[in-house]
C-alpha atoms as a PDB file:
ATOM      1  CA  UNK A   1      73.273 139.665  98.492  1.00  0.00           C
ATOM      2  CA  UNK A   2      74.483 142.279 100.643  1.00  0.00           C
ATOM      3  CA  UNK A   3      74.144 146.361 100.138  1.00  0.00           C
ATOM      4  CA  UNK A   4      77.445 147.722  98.249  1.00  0.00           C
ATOM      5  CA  UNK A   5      77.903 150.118 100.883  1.00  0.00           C
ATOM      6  CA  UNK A   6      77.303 147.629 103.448  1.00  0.00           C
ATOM      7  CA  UNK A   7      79.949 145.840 102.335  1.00  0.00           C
ATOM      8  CA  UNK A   8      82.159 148.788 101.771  1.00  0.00           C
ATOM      9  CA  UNK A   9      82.151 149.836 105.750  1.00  0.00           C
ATOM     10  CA  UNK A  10      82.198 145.860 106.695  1.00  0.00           C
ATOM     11  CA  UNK A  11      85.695 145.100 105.154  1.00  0.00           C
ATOM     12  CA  UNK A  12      87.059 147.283 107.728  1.00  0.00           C
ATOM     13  CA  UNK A  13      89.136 145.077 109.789  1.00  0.00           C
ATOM     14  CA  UNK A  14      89.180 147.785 112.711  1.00  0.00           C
ATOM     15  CA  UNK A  15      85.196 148.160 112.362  1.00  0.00           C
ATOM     16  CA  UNK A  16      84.738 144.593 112.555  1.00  0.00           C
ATOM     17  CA  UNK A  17      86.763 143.572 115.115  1.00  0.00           C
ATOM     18  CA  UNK A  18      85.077 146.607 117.401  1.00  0.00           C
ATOM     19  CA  UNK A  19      81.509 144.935 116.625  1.00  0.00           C
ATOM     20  CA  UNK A  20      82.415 141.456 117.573  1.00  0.00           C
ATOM     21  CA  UNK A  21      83.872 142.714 120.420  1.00  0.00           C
ATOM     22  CA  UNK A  22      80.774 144.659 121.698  1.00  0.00           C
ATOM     23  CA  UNK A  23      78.672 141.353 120.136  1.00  0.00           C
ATOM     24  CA  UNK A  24      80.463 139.541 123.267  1.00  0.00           C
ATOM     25  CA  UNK A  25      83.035 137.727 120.738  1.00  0.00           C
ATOM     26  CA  UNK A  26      86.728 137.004 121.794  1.00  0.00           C
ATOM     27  CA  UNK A  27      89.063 139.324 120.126  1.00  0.00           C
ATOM     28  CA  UNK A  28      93.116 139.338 119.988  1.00  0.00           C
ATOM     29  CA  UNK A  29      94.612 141.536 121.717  1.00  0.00           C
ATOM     30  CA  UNK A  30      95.149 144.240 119.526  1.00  0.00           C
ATOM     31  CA  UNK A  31      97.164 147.739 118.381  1.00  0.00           C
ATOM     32  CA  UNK A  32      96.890 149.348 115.076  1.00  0.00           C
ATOM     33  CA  UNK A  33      99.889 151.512 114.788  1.00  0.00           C
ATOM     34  CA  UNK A  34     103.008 152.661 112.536  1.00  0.00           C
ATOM     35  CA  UNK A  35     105.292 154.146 116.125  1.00  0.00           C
ATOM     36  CA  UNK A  36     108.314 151.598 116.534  1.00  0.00           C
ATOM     37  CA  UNK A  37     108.352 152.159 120.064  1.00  0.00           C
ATOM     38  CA  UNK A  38     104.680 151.260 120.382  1.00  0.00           C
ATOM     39  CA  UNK A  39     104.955 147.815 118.354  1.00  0.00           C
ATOM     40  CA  UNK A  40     107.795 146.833 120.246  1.00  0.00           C
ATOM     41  CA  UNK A  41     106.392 147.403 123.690  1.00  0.00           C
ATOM     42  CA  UNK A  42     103.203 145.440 122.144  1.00  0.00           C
ATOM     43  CA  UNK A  43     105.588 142.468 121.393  1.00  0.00           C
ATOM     44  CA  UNK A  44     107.477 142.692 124.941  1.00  0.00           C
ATOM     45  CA  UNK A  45     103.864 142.886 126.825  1.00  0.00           C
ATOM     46  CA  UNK A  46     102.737 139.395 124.870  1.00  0.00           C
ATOM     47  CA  UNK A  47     105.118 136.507 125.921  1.00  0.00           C
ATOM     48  CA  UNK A  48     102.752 134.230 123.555  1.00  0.00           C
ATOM     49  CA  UNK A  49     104.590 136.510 120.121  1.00  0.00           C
ATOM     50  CA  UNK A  50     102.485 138.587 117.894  1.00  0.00           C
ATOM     51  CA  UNK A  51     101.465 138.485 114.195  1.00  0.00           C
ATOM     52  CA  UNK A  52     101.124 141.322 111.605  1.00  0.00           C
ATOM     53  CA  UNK A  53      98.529 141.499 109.417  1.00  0.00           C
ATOM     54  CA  UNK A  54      96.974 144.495 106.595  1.00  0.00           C
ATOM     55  CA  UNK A  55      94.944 147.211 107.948  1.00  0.00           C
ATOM     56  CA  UNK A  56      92.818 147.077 104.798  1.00  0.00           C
ATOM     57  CA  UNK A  57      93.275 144.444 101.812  1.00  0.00           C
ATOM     58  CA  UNK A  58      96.428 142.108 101.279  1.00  0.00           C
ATOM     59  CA  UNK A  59      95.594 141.774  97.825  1.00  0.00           C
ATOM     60  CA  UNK A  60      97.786 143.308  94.833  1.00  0.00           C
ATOM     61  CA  UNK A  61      97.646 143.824  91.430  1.00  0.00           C
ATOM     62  CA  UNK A  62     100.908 144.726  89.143  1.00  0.00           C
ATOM     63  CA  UNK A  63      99.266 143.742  85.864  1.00  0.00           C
ATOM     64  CA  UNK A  64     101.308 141.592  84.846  1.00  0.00           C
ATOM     65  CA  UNK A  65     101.162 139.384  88.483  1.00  0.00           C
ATOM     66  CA  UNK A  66      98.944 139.553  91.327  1.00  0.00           C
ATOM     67  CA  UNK A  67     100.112 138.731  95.253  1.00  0.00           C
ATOM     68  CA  UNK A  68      99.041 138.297  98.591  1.00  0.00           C
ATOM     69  CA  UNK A  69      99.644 139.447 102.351  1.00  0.00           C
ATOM     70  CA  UNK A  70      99.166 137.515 104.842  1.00  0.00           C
ATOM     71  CA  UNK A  71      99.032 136.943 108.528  1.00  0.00           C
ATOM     72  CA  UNK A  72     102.670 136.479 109.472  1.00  0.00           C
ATOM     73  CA  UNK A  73     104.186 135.939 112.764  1.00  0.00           C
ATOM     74  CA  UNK A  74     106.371 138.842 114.163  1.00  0.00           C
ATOM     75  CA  UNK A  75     109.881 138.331 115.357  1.00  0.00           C
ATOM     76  CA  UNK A  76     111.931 140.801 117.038  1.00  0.00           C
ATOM     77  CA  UNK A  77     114.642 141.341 114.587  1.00  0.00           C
ATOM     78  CA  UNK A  78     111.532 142.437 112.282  1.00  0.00           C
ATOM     79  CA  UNK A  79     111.415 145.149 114.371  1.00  0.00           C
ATOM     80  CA  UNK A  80     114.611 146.652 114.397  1.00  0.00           C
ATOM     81  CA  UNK A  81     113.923 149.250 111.198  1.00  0.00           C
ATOM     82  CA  UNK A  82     112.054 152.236 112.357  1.00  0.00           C
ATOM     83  CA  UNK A  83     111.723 153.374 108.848  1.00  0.00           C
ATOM     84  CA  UNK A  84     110.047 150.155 107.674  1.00  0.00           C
ATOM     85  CA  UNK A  85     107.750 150.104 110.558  1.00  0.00           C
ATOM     86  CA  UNK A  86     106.465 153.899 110.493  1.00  0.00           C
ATOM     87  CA  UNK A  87     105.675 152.791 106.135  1.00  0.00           C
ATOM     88  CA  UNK A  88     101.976 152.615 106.872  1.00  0.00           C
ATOM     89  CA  UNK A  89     100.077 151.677 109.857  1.00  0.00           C
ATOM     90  CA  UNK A  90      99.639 147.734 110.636  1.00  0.00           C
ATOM     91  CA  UNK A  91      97.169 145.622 112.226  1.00  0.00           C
ATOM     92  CA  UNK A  92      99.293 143.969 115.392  1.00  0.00           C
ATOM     93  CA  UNK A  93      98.105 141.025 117.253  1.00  0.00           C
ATOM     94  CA  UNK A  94      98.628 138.302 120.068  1.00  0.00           C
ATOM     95  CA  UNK A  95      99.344 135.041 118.590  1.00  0.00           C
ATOM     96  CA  UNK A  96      96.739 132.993 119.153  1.00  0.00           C
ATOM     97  CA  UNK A  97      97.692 129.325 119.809  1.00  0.00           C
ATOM     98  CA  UNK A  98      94.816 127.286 117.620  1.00  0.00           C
ATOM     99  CA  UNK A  99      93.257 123.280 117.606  1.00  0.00           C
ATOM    100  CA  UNK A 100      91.653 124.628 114.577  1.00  0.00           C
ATOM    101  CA  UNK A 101      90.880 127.028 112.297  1.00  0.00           C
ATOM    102  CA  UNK A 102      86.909 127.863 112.206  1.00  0.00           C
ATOM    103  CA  UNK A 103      85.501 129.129 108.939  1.00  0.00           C
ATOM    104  CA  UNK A 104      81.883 129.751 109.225  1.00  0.00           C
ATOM    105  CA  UNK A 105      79.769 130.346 106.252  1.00  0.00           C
ATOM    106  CA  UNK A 106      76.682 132.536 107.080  1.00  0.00           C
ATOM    107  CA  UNK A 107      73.641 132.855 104.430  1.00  0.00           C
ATOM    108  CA  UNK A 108      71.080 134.908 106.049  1.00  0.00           C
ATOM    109  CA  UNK A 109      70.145 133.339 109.376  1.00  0.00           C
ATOM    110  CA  UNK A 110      71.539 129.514 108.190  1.00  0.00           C
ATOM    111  CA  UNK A 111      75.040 129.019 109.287  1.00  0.00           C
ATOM    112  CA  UNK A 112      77.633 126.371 108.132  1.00  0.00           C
ATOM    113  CA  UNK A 113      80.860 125.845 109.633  1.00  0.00           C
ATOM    114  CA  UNK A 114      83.876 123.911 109.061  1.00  0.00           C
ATOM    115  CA  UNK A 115      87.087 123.103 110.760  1.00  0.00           C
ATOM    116  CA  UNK A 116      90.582 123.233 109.170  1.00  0.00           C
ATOM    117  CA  UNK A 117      92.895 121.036 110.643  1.00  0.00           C
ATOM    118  CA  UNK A 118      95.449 123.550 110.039  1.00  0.00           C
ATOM    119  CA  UNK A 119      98.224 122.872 112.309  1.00  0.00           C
ATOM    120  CA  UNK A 120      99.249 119.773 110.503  1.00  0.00           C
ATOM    121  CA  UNK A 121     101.174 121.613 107.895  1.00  0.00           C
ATOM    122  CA  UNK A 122     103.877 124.459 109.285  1.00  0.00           C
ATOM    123  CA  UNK A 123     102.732 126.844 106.235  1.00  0.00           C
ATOM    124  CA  UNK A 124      99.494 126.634 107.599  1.00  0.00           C
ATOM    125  CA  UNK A 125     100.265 127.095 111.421  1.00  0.00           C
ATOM    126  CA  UNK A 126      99.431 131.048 111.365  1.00  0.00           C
ATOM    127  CA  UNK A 127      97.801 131.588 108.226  1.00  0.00           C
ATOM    128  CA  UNK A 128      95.785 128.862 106.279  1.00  0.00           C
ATOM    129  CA  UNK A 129      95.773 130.713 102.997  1.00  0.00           C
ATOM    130  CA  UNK A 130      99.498 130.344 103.176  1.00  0.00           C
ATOM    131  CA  UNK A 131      99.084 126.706 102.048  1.00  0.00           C
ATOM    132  CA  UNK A 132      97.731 124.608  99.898  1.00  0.00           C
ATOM    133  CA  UNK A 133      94.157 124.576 101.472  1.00  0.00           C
ATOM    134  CA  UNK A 134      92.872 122.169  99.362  1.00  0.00           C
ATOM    135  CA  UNK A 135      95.165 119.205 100.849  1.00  0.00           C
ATOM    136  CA  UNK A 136      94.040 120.561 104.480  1.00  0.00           C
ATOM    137  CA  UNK A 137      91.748 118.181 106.365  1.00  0.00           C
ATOM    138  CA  UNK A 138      88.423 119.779 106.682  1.00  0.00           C
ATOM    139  CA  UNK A 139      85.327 118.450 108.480  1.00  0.00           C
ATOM    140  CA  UNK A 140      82.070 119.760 109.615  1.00  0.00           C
ATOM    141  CA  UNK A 141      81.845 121.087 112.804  1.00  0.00           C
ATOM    142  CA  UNK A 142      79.059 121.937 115.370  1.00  0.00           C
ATOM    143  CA  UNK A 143      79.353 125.534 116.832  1.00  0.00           C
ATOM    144  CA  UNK A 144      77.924 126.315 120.626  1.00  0.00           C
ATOM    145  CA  UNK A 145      74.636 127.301 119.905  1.00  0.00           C
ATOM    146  CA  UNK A 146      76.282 130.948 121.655  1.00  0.00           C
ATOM    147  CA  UNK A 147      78.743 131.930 119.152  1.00  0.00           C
ATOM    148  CA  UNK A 148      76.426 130.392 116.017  1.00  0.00           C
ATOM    149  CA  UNK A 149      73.800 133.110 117.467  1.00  0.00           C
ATOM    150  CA  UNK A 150      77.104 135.885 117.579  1.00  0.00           C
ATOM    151  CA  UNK A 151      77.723 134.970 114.178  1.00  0.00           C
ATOM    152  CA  UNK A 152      74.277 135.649 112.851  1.00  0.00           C
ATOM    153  CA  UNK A 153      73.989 138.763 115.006  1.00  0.00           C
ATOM    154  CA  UNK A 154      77.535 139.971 113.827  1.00  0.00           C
ATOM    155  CA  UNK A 155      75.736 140.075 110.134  1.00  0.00           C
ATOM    156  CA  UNK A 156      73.141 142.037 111.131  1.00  0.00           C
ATOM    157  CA  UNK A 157      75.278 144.209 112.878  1.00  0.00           C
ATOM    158  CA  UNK A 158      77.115 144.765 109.872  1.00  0.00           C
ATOM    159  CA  UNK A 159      74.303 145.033 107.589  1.00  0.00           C
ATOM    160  CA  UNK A 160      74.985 141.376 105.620  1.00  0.00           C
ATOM    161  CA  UNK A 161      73.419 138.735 104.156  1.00  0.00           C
ATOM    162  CA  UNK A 162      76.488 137.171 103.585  1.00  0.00           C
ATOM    163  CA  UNK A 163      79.507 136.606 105.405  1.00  0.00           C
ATOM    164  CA  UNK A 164      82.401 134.212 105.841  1.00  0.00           C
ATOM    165  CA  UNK A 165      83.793 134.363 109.475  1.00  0.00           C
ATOM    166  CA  UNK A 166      87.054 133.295 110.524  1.00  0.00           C
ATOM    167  CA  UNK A 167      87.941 131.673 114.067  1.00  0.00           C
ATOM    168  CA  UNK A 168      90.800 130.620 115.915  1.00  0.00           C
ATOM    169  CA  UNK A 169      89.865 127.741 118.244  1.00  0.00           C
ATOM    170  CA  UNK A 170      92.274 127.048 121.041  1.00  0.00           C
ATOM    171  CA  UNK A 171      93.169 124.382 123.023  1.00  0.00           C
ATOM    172  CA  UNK A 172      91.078 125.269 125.554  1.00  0.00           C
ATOM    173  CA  UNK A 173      87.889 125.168 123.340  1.00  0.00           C
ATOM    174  CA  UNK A 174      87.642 128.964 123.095  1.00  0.00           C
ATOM    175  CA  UNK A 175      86.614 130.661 119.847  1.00  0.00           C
ATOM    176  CA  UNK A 176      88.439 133.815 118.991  1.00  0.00           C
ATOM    177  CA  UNK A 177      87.263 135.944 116.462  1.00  0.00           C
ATOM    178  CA  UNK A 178      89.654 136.781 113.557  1.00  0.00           C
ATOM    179  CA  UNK A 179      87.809 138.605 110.754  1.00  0.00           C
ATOM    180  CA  UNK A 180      84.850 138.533 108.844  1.00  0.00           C
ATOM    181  CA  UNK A 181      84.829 138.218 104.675  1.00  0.00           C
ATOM    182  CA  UNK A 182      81.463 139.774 103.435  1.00  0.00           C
ATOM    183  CA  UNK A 183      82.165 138.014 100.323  1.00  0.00           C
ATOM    184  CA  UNK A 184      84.711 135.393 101.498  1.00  0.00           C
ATOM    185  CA  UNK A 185      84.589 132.118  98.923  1.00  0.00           C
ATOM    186  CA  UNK A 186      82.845 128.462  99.992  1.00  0.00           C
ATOM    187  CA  UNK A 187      82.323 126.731  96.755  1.00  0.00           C
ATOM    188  CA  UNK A 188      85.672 124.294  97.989  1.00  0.00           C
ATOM    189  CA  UNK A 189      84.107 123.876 101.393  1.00  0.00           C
ATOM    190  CA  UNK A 190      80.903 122.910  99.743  1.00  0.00           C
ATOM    191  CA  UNK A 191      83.248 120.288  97.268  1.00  0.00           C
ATOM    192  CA  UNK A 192      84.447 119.014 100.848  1.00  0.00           C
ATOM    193  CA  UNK A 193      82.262 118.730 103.194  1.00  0.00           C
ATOM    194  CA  UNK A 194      78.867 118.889 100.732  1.00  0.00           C
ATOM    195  CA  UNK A 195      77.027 121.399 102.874  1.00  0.00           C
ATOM    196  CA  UNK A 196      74.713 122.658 101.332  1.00  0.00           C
ATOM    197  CA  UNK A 197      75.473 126.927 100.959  1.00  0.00           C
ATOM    198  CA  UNK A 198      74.840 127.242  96.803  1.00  0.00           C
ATOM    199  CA  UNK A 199      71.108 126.062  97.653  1.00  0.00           C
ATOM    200  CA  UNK A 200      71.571 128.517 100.811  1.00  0.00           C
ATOM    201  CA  UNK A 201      72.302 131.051  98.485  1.00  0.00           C
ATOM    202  CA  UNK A 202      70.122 130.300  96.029  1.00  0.00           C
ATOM    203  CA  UNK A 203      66.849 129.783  98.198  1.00  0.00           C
ATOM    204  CA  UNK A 204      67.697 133.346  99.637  1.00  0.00           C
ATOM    205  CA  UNK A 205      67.970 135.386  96.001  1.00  0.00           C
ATOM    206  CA  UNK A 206      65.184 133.546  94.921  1.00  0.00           C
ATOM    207  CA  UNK A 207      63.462 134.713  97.806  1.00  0.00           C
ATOM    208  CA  UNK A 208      64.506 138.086  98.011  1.00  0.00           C
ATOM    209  CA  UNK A 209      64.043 138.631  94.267  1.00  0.00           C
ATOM    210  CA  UNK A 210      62.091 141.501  93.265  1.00  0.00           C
END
């Protein structure tokens, strides 16, 4: 749906997160660095703790078997190698303390969210993906008609059709902006919640067909 290179520039966690935060979203506080010195003053400065997270893709492929990254949750005696720390450079982060996790599905200007009742299960707590989604509570969820307007706005920033948009939603009802998938999956949230994004999908090719 969306332009190759379009989606090329948009996977860049640092790019995105500097559009939502000019689009008026809520970002983490945030350092992307491989200086020990400079991740552990980050962790001191944020009483709340701090997770790590690629700069790029978390996604590996040996041939044989295929992992994951993650978000994971910093601790200090992670940080007591230099050598491990100055490897590559890392996306750092204030833990955000979460009600829910917000995944919202945008097909052209139609937007469909859903909320993951995520901190039922402790594998789940700072990453989702960690778990077994599938036996997460989801349910539909109605964005403020603010941040469903960000969302759409955040595509066209980014030159998208498509997009799958993570939030953090906090006890105090505030949506923080995590990252943005330009071709994140939805066919389980349509299993779950049966809203209707294939037809989204659909109705747009079909009317952007040539």
């Amino acid at each position: 749906m969306s332009h190759p290179l379009n989606i090329q520039q948009a996977e860049s966690k640092v790019y995105q997160l500097s559009v939502a935060k000019a689009l008026g979203l809520r970002i983490p506080n945030t350092i992307i660095s491989n200086d020990a010195q400079e991740v552990r003053d980050f962790y001191k400065s944020t009483p709340q703790g701090i997770v790590a997270k690629p700069l790029r893709l978390g996604y590996f492929d040996y041939g044989d078997r295929q992992t994951s990254v993650y978000t994971n949750q910093v601790n200090w005696p992670d940080l007591a190698d230099d050598i491990s720390i100055k490897v590559a450079p890392v996306i750092y982060q204030e833990l955000i303390q979460k009600q829910y996790d917000i995944r919202v599905t945008v097909v052209g200007d139609q937007v469909f969210a859903a909320a993951i009742d995520s901190q039922i299960n402790p594998t789940a707590m700072i990453d989702w993906r960690k778990s077994d989604a599938d036996n997460l509570p989801h349910h539909r969820h109605k964005l403020p008609p603010e941040i469903e307007q960000a969302c759409i706005n955040l595509l066209v920033k980014l030159g998208l059709q498509y997009g799958a948009i993570d939030f953090a939603l906090t006890p105090d009802d505030e949506y923080v902006f995590l990252e943005i998938n330009p071709n994140g999956q939805w066919a389980w949230i349509e299993d779950k919640l049966q809203l209707p994004i294939s037809e989204a999908i659909a109705t747009w090719l079909f009317s952007n067909a040539l």
